[in-house]
C-alpha atoms as a PDB file:
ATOM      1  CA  UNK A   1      -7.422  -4.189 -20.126  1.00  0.00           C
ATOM      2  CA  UNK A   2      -6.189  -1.022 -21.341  1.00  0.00           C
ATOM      3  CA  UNK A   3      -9.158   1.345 -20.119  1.00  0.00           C
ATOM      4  CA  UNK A   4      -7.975  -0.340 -16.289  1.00  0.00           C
ATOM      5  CA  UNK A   5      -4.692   0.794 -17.125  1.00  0.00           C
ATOM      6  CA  UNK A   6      -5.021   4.118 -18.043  1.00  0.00           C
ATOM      7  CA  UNK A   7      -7.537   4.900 -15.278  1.00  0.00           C
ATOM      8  CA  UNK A   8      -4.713   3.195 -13.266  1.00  0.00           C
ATOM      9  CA  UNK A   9      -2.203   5.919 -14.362  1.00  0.00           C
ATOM     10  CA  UNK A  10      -4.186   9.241 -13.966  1.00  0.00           C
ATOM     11  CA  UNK A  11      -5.054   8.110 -10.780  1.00  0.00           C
ATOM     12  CA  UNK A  12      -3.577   9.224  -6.926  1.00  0.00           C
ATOM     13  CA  UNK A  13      -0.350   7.103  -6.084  1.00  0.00           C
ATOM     14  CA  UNK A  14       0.380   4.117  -4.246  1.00  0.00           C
ATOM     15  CA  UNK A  15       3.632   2.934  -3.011  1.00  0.00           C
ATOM     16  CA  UNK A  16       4.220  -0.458  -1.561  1.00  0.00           C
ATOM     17  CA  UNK A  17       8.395  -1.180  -0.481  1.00  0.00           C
ATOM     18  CA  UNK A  18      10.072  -3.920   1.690  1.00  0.00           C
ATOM     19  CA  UNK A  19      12.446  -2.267   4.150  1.00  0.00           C
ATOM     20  CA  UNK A  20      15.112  -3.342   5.878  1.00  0.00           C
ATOM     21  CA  UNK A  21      13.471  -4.018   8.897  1.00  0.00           C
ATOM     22  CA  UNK A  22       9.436  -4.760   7.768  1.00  0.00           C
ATOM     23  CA  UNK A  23       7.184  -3.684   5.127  1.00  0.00           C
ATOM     24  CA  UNK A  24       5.798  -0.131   4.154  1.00  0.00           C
ATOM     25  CA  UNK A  25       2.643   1.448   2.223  1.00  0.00           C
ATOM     26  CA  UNK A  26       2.193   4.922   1.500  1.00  0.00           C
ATOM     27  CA  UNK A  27      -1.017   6.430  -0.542  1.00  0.00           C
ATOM     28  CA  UNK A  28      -1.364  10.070  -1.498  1.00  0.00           C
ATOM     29  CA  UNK A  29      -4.374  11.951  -0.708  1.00  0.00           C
ATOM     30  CA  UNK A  30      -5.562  15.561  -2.052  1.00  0.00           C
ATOM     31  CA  UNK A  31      -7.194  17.890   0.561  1.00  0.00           C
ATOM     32  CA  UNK A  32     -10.139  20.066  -1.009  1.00  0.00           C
ATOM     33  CA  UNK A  33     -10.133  23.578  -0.543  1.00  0.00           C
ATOM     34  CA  UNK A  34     -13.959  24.113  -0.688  1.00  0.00           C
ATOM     35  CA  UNK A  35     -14.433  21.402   1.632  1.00  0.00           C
ATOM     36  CA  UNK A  36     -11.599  22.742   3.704  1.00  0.00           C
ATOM     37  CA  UNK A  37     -11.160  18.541   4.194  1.00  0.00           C
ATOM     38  CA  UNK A  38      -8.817  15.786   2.802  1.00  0.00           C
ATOM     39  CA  UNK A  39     -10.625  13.010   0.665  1.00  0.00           C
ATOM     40  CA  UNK A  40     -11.865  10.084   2.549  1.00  0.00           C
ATOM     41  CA  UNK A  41     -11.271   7.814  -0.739  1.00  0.00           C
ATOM     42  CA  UNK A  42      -8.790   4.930   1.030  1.00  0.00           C
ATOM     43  CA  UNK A  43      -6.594   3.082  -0.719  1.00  0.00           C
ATOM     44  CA  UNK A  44      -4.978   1.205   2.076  1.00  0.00           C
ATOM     45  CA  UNK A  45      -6.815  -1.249   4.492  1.00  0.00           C
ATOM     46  CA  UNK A  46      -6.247  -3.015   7.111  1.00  0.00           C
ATOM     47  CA  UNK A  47      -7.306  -6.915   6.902  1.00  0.00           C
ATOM     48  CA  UNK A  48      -5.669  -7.987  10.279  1.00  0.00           C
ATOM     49  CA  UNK A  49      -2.610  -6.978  11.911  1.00  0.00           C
ATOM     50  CA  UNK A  50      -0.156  -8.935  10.013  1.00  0.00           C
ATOM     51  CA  UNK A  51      -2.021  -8.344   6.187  1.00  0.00           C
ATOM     52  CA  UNK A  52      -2.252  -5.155   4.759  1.00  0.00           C
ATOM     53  CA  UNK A  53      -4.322  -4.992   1.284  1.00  0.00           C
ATOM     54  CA  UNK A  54      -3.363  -1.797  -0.850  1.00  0.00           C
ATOM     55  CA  UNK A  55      -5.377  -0.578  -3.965  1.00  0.00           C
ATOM     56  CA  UNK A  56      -5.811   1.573  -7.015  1.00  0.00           C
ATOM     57  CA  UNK A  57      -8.174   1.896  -9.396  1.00  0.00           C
ATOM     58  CA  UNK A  58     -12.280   1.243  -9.448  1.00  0.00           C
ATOM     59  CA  UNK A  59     -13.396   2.169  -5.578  1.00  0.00           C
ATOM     60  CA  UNK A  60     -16.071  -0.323  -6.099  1.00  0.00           C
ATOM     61  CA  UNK A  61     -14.113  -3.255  -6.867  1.00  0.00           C
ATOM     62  CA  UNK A  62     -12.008  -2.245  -4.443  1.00  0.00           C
ATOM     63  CA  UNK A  63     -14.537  -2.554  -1.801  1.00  0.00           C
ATOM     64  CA  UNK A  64     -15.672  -5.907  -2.710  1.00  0.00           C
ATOM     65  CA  UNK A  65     -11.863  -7.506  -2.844  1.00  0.00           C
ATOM     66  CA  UNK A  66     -11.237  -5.923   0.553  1.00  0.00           C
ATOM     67  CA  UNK A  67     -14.736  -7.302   1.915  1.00  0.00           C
ATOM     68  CA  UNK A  68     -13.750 -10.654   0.689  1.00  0.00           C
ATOM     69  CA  UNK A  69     -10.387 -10.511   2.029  1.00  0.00           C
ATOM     70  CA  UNK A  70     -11.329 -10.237   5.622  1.00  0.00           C
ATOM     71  CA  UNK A  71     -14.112 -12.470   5.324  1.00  0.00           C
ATOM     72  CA  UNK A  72     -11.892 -15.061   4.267  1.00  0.00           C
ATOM     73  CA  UNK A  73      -9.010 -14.504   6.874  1.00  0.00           C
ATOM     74  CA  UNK A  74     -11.712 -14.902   9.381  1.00  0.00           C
ATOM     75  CA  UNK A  75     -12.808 -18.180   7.918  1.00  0.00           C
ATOM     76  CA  UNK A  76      -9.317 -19.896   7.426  1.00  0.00           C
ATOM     77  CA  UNK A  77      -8.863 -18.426  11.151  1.00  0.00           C
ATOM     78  CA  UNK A  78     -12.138 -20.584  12.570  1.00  0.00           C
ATOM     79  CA  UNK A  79     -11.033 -23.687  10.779  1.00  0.00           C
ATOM     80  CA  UNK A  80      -6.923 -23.727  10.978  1.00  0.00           C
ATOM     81  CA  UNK A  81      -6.918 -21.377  14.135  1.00  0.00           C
ATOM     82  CA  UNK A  82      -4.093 -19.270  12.500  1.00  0.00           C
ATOM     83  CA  UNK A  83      -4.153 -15.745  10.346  1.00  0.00           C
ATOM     84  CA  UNK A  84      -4.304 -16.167   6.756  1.00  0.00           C
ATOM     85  CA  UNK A  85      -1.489 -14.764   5.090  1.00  0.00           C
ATOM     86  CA  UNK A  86       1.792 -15.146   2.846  1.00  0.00           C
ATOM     87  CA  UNK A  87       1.767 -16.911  -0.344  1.00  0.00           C
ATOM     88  CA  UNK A  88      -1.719 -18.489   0.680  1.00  0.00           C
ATOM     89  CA  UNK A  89      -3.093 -15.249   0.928  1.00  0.00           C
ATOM     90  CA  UNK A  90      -2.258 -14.124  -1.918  1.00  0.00           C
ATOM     91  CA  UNK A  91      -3.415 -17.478  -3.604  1.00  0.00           C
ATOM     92  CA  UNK A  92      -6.596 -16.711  -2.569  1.00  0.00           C
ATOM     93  CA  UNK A  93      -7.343 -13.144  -4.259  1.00  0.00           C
ATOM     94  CA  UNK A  94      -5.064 -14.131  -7.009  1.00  0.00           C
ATOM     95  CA  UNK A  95      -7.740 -16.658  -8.265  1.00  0.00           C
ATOM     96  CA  UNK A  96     -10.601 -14.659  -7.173  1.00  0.00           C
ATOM     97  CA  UNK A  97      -9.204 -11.765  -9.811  1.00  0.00           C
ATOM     98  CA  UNK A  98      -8.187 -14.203 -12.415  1.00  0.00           C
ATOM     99  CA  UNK A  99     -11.934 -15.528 -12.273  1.00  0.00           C
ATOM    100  CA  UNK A 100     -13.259 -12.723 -13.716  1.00  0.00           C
ATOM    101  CA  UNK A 101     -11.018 -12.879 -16.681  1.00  0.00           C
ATOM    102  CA  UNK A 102     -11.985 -16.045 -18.186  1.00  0.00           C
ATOM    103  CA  UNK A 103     -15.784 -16.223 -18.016  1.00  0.00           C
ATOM    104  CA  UNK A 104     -18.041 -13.734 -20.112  1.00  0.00           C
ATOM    105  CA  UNK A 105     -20.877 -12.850 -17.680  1.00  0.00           C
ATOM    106  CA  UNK A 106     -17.908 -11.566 -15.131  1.00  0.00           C
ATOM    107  CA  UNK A 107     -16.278  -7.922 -15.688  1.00  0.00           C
ATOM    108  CA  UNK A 108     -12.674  -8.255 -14.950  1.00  0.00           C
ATOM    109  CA  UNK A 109     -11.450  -6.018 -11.581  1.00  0.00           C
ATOM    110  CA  UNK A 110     -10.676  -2.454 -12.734  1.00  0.00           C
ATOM    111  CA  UNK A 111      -7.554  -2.323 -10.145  1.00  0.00           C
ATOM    112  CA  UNK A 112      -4.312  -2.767  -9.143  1.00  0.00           C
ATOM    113  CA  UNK A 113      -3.996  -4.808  -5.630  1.00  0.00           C
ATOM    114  CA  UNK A 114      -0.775  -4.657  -2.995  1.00  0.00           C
ATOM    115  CA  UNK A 115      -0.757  -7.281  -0.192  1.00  0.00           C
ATOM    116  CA  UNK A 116       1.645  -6.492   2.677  1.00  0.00           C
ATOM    117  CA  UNK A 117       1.723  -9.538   4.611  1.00  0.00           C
ATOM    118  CA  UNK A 118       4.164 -11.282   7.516  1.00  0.00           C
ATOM    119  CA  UNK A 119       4.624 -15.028   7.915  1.00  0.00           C
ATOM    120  CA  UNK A 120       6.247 -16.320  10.745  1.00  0.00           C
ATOM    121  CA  UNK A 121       8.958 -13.306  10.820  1.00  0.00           C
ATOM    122  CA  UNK A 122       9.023 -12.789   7.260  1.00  0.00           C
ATOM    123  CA  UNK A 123       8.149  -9.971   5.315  1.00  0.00           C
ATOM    124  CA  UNK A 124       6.334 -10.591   1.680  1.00  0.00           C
ATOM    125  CA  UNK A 125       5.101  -8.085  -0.641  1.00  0.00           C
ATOM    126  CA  UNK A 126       2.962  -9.224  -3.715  1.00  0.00           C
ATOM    127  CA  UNK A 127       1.516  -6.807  -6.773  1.00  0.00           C
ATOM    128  CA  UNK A 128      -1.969  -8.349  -8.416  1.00  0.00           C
ATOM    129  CA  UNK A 129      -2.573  -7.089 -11.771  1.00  0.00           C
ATOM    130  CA  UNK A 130      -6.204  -7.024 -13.525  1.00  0.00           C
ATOM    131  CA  UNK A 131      -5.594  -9.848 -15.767  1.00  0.00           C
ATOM    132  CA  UNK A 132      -4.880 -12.150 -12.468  1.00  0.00           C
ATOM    133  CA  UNK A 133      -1.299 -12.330 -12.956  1.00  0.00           C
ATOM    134  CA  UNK A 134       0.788 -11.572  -9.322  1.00  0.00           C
ATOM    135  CA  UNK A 135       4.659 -11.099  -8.776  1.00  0.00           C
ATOM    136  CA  UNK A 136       6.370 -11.137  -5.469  1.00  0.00           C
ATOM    137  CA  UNK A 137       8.279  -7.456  -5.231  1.00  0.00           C
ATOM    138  CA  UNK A 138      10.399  -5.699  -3.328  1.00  0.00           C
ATOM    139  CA  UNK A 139       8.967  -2.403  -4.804  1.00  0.00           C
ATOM    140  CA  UNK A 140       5.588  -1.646  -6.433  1.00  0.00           C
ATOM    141  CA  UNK A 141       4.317   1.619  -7.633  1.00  0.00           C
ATOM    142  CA  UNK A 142       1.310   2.792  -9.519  1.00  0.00           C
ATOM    143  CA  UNK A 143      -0.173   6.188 -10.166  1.00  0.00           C
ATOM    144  CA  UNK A 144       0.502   9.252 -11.520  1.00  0.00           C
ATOM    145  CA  UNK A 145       4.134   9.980 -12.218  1.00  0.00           C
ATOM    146  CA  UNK A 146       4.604   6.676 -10.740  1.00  0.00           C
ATOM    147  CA  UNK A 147       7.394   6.421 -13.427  1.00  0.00           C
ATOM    148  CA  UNK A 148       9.860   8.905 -12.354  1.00  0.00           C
ATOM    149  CA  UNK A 149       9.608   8.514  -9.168  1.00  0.00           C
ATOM    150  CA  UNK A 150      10.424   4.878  -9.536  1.00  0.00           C
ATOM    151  CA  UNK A 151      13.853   5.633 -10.143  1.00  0.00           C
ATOM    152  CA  UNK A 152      14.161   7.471  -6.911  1.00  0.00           C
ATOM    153  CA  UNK A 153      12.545   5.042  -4.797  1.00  0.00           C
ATOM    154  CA  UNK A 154      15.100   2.249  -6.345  1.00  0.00           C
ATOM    155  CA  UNK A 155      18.060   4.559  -5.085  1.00  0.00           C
ATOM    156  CA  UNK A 156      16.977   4.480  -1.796  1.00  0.00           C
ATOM    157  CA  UNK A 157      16.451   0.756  -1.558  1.00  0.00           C
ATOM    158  CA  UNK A 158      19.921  -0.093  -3.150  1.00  0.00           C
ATOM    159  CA  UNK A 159      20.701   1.869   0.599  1.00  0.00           C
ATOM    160  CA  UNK A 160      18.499  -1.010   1.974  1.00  0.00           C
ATOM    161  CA  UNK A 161      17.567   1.473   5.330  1.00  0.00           C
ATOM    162  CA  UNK A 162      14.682   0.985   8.046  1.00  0.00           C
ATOM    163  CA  UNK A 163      10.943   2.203   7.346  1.00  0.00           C
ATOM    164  CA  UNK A 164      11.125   5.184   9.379  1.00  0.00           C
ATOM    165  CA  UNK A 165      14.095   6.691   7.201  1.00  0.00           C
ATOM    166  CA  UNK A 166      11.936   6.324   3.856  1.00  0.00           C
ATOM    167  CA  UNK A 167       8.747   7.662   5.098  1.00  0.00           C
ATOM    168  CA  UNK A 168       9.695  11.355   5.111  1.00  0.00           C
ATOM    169  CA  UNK A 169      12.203  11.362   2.116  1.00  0.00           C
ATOM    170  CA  UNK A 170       9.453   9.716  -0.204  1.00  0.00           C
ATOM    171  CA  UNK A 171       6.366  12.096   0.757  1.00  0.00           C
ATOM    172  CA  UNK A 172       8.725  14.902  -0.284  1.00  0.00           C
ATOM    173  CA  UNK A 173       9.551  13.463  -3.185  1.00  0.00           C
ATOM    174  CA  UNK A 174       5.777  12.935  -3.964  1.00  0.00           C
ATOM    175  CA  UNK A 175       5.128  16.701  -3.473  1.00  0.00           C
ATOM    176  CA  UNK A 176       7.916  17.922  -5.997  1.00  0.00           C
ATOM    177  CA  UNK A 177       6.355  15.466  -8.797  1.00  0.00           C
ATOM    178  CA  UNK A 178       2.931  15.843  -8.209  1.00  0.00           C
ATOM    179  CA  UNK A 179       3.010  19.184  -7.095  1.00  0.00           C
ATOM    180  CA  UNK A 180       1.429  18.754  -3.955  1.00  0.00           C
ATOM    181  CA  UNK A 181      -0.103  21.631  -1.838  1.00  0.00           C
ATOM    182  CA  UNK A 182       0.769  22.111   1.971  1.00  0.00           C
ATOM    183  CA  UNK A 183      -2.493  20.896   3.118  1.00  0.00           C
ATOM    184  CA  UNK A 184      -2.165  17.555   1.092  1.00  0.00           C
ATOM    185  CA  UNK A 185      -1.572  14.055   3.614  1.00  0.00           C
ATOM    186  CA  UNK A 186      -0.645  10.356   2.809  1.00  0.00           C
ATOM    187  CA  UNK A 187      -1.582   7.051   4.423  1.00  0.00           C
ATOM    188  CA  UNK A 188       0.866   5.764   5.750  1.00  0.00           C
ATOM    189  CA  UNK A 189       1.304   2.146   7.435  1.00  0.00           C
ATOM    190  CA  UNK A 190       3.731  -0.290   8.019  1.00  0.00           C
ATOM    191  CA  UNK A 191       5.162  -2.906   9.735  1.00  0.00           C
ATOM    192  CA  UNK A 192       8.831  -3.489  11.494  1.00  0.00           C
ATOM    193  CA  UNK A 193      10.458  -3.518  15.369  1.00  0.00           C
ATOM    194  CA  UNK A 194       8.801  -0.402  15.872  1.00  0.00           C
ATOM    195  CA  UNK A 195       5.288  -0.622  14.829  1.00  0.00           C
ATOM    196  CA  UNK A 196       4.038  -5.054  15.499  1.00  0.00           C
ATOM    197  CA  UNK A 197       1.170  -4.211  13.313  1.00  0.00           C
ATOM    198  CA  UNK A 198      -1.346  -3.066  10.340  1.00  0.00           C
ATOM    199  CA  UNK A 199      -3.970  -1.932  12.115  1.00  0.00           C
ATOM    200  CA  UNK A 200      -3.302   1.540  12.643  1.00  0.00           C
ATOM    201  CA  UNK A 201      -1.880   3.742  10.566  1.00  0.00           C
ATOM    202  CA  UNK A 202       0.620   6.568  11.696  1.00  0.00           C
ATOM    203  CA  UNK A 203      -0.446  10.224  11.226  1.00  0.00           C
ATOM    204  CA  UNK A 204      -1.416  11.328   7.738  1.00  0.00           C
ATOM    205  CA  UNK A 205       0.021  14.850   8.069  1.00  0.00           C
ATOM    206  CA  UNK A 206       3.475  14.714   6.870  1.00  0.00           C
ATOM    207  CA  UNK A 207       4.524  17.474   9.100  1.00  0.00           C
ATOM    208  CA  UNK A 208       2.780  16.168  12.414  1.00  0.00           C
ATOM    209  CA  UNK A 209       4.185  12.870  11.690  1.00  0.00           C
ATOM    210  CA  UNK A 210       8.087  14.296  11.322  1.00  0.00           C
ATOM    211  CA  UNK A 211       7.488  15.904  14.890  1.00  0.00           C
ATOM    212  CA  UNK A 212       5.746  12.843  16.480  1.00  0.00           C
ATOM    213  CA  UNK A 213       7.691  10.164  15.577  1.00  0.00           C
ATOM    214  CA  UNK A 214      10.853  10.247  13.196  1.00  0.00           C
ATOM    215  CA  UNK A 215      12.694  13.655  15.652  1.00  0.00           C
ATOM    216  CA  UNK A 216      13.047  10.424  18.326  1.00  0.00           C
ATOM    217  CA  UNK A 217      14.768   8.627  15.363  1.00  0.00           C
ATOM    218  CA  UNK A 218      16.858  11.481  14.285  1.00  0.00           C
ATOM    219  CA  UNK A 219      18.122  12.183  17.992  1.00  0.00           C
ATOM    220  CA  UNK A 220      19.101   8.642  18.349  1.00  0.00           C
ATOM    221  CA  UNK A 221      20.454   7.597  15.084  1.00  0.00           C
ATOM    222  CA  UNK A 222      21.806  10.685  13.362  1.00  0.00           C
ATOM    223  CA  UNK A 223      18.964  11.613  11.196  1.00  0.00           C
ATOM    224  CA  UNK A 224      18.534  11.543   7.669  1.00  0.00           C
END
């Protein structure tokens, strides 16, 4: 596993946190100058409104956990007329990864997975690792400098504040350790009062984003 690891590290970050008030993802992106475009390399989707599936690592692994994901959402939805999510969602991946670990004519997953999900009201966060092994978090971070930037993340949620206050303060702190240029974006979705849903993200430029929809917040609640 230590090849998944230490493509895991060199790789773009990915931020998963439970907020005060809902649940939060945030992925870096890198725009190309040549291209004069940001890379369309996801690492957040959307499997229904209340389950959000973050990953990093192997795009084609990724791919094929997120393609299983909805298509077993939509199932348990036919048969138990409800959305599959929480601790049964996770279940379900959970073994899928940790399947691939234990037979020899299976490669294990070369990626990290995040599951954002809401069950009747409550928010759950859950990291899956390679070897099939899951925790239930409050924060998870992976990626490049994902280290140091750790610590800073922790401060903020010993503040315990609402999604909308971390979103700015975080993406700034990603551009001071990764050394982000201007033109560089995030994906950025969550889930609280605000927003009832994963599936659409808010703006991926940082700046349009600050004038769209956290001046609102600042106006009414004292800002930052």
């Amino acid at each position: 596993m230590d090849y998944v690891y230490e493509m895991i590290n060199k790789n773009l970050l990915l931020i998963g946190m439970k907020c005060k008030d809902g649940i939060l993802m945030i992925a870096q992106k890198i725009y190309h100058p040549i291209e004069k475009k940001n890379s369309k390399t996801r690492k957040i989707f959307t499997i229904d409104k209340y389950n959000l599936l973050g990953s990093i690592g192997n795009i084609g692994d990724v791919t094929r956990l997120v393609l299983r994901a909805r298509f077993d959402n939509l199932r348990f939805k036919e048969i138990y007329s409800e959305n599959l999510s929480g601790k049964v969602f996770l279940a379900r991946l959970r073994e899928l990864v940790h399947l691939h670990t234990i037979y020899w004519h299976l490669r294990p997953f070369g990626c990290i997975l995040l599951i954002g999900s809401v069950y009747h009201s409550d928010f759950k966060l859950f990291s899956i690792f390679p070897n099939g092994e899951s925790i239930d978090c409050e924060l998870s971070i992976h990626g490049k400098n994902s280290f140091f930037l750790k610590h800073f993340i922790e401060d903020l949620i010993s503040r315990y504040t609402s999604c909308k206050s971390y979103i700015e303060k975080i993406c700034k702190k990603i551009r001071i350790f990764n050394s982000l240029k201007e033109g560089d974006c995030f994906e950025i979705f969550f889930y609280s009062r605000e927003n009832l849903s994963f599936e659409k993200p808010i703006s991926c430029n940082l700046a349009i984003e600050i004038e769209r929809f956290l001046e609102p917040y600042e106006k009414t609640e004292g800002g930052f």
